[in-house]
N, C-alpha and C. Protein backbone atom coordinates (compact mmCIF):
# COMPACT_ATOMS: atom_id res chain seq x y z
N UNK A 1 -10.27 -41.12 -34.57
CA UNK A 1 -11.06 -40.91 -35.76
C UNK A 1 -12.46 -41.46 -35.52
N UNK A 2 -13.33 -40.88 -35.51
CA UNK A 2 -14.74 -41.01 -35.47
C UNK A 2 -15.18 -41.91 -36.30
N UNK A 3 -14.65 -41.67 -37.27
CA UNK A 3 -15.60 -42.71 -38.60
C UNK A 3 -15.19 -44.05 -38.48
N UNK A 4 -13.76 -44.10 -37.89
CA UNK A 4 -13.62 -45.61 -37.12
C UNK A 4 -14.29 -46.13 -36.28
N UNK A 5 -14.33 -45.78 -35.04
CA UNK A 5 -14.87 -45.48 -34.07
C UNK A 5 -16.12 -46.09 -34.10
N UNK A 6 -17.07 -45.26 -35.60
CA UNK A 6 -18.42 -45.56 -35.41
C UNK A 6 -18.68 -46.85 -36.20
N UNK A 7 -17.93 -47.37 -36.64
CA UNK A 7 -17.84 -48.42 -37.00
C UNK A 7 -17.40 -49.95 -36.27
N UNK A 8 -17.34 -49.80 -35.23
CA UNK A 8 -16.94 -50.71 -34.09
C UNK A 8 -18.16 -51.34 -33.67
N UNK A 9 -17.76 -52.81 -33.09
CA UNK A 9 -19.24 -53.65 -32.62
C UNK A 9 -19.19 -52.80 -31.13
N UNK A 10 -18.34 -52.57 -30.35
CA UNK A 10 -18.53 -52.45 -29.33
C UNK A 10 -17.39 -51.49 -28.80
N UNK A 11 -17.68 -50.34 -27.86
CA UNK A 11 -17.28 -49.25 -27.20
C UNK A 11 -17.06 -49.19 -25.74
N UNK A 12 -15.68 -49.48 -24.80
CA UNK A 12 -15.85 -49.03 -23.91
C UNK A 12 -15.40 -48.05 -23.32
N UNK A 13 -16.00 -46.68 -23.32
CA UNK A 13 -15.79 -45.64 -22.85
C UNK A 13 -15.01 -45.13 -21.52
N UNK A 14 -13.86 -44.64 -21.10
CA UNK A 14 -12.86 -44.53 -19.42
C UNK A 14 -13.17 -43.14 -19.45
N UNK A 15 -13.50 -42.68 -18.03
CA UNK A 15 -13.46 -41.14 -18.20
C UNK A 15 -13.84 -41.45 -16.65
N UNK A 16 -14.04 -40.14 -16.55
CA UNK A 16 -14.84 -38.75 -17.09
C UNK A 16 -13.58 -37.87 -17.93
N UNK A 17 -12.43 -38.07 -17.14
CA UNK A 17 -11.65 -37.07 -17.07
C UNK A 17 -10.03 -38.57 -17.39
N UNK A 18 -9.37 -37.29 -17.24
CA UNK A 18 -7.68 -38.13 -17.22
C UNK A 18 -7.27 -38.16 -15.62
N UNK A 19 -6.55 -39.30 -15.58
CA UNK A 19 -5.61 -39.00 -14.47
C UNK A 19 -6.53 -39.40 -13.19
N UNK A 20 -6.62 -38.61 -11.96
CA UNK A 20 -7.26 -39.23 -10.58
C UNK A 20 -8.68 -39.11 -10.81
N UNK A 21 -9.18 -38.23 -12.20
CA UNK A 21 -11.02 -38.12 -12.45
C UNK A 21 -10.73 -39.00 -13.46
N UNK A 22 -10.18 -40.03 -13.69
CA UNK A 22 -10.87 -40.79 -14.91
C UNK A 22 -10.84 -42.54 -14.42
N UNK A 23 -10.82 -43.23 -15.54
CA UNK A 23 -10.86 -44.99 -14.99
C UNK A 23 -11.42 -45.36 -14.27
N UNK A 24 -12.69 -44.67 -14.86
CA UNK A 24 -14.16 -45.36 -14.66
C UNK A 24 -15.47 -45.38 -16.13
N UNK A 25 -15.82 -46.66 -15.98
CA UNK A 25 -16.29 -46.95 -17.52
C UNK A 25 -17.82 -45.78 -17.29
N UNK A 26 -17.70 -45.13 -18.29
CA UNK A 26 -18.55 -43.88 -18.35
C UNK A 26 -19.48 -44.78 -19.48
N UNK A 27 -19.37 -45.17 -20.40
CA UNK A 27 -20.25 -45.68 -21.49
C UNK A 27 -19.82 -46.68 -22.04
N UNK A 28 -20.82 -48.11 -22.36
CA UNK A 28 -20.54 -48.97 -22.94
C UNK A 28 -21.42 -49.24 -23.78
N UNK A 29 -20.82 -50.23 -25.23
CA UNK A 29 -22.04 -50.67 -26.24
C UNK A 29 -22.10 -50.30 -27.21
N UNK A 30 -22.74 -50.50 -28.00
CA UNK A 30 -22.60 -50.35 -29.66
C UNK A 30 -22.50 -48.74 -29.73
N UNK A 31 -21.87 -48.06 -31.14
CA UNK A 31 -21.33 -47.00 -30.99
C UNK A 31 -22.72 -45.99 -31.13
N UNK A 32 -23.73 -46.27 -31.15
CA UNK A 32 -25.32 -45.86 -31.46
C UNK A 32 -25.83 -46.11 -30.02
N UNK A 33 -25.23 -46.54 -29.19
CA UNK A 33 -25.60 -47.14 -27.62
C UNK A 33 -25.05 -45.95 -26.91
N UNK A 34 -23.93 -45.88 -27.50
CA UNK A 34 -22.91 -44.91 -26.51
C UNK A 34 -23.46 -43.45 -26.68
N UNK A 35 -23.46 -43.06 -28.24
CA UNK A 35 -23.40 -41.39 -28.49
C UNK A 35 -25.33 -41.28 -27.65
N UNK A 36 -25.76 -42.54 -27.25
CA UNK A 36 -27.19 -41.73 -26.55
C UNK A 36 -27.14 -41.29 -25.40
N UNK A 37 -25.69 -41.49 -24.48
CA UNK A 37 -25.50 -41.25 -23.51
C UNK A 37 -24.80 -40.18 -22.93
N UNK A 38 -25.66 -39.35 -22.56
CA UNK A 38 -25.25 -37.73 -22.35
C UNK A 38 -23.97 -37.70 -21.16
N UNK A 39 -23.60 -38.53 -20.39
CA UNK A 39 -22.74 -38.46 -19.91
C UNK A 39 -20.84 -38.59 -20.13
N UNK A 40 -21.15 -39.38 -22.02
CA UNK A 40 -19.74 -39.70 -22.13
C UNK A 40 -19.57 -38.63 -23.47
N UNK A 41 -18.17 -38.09 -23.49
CA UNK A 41 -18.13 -37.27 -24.10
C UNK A 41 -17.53 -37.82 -25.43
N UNK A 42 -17.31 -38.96 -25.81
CA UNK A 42 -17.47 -40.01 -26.54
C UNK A 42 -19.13 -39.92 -27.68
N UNK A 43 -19.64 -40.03 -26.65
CA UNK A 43 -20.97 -40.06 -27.12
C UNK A 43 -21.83 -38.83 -27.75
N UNK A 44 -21.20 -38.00 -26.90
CA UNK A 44 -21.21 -36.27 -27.83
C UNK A 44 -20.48 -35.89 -29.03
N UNK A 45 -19.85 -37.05 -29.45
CA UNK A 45 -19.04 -36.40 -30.82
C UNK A 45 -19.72 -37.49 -31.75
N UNK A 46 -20.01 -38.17 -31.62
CA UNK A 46 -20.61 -39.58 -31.87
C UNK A 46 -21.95 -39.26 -32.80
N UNK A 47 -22.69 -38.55 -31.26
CA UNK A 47 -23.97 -38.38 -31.51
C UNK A 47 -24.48 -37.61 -33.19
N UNK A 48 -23.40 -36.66 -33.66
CA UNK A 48 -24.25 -36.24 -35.05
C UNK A 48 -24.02 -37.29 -36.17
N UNK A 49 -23.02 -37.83 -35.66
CA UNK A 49 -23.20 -39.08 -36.98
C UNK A 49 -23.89 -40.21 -37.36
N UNK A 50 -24.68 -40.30 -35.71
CA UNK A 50 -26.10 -40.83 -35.78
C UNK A 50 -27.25 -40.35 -36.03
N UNK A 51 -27.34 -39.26 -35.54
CA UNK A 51 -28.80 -38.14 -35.69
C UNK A 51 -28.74 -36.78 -36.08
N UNK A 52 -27.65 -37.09 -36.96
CA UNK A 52 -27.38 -35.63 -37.15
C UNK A 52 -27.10 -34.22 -36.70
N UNK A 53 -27.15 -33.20 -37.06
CA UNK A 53 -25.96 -32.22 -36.57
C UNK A 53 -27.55 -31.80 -35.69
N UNK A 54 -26.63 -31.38 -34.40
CA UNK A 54 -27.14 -30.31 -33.33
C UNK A 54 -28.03 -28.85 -33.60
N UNK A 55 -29.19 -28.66 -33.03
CA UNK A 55 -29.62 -27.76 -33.83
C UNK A 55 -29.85 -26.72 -32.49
């Protein structure tokens, strides 16, 4: 749940992927830290609830 989520002091993001592509920290940091980081896909769902929807 996102709205949890964005409510957290702190985020640490495992990815990229599951399994032999993942378990590696892709994004860390406040949940406004994370969604700026185009690499975690964390941070892409994140991101409109900080800056609003995608245009």
């Amino acid at each position: 749940n996102m709205e949890v989520i964005k409510c957290a002091d702190q985020i640490i993001d495992l990815g990229p992927e599951g399994g032999d592509l993942g378990g590696k920290i892709v994004a860390s940091g406040t949940p406004e830290e994370v969604s700026n980081n185009t690499k975690s896909y964390t941070g892409q769902i994140l991101r409109p609830l900080f800056h609003g929807k995608k245009q």
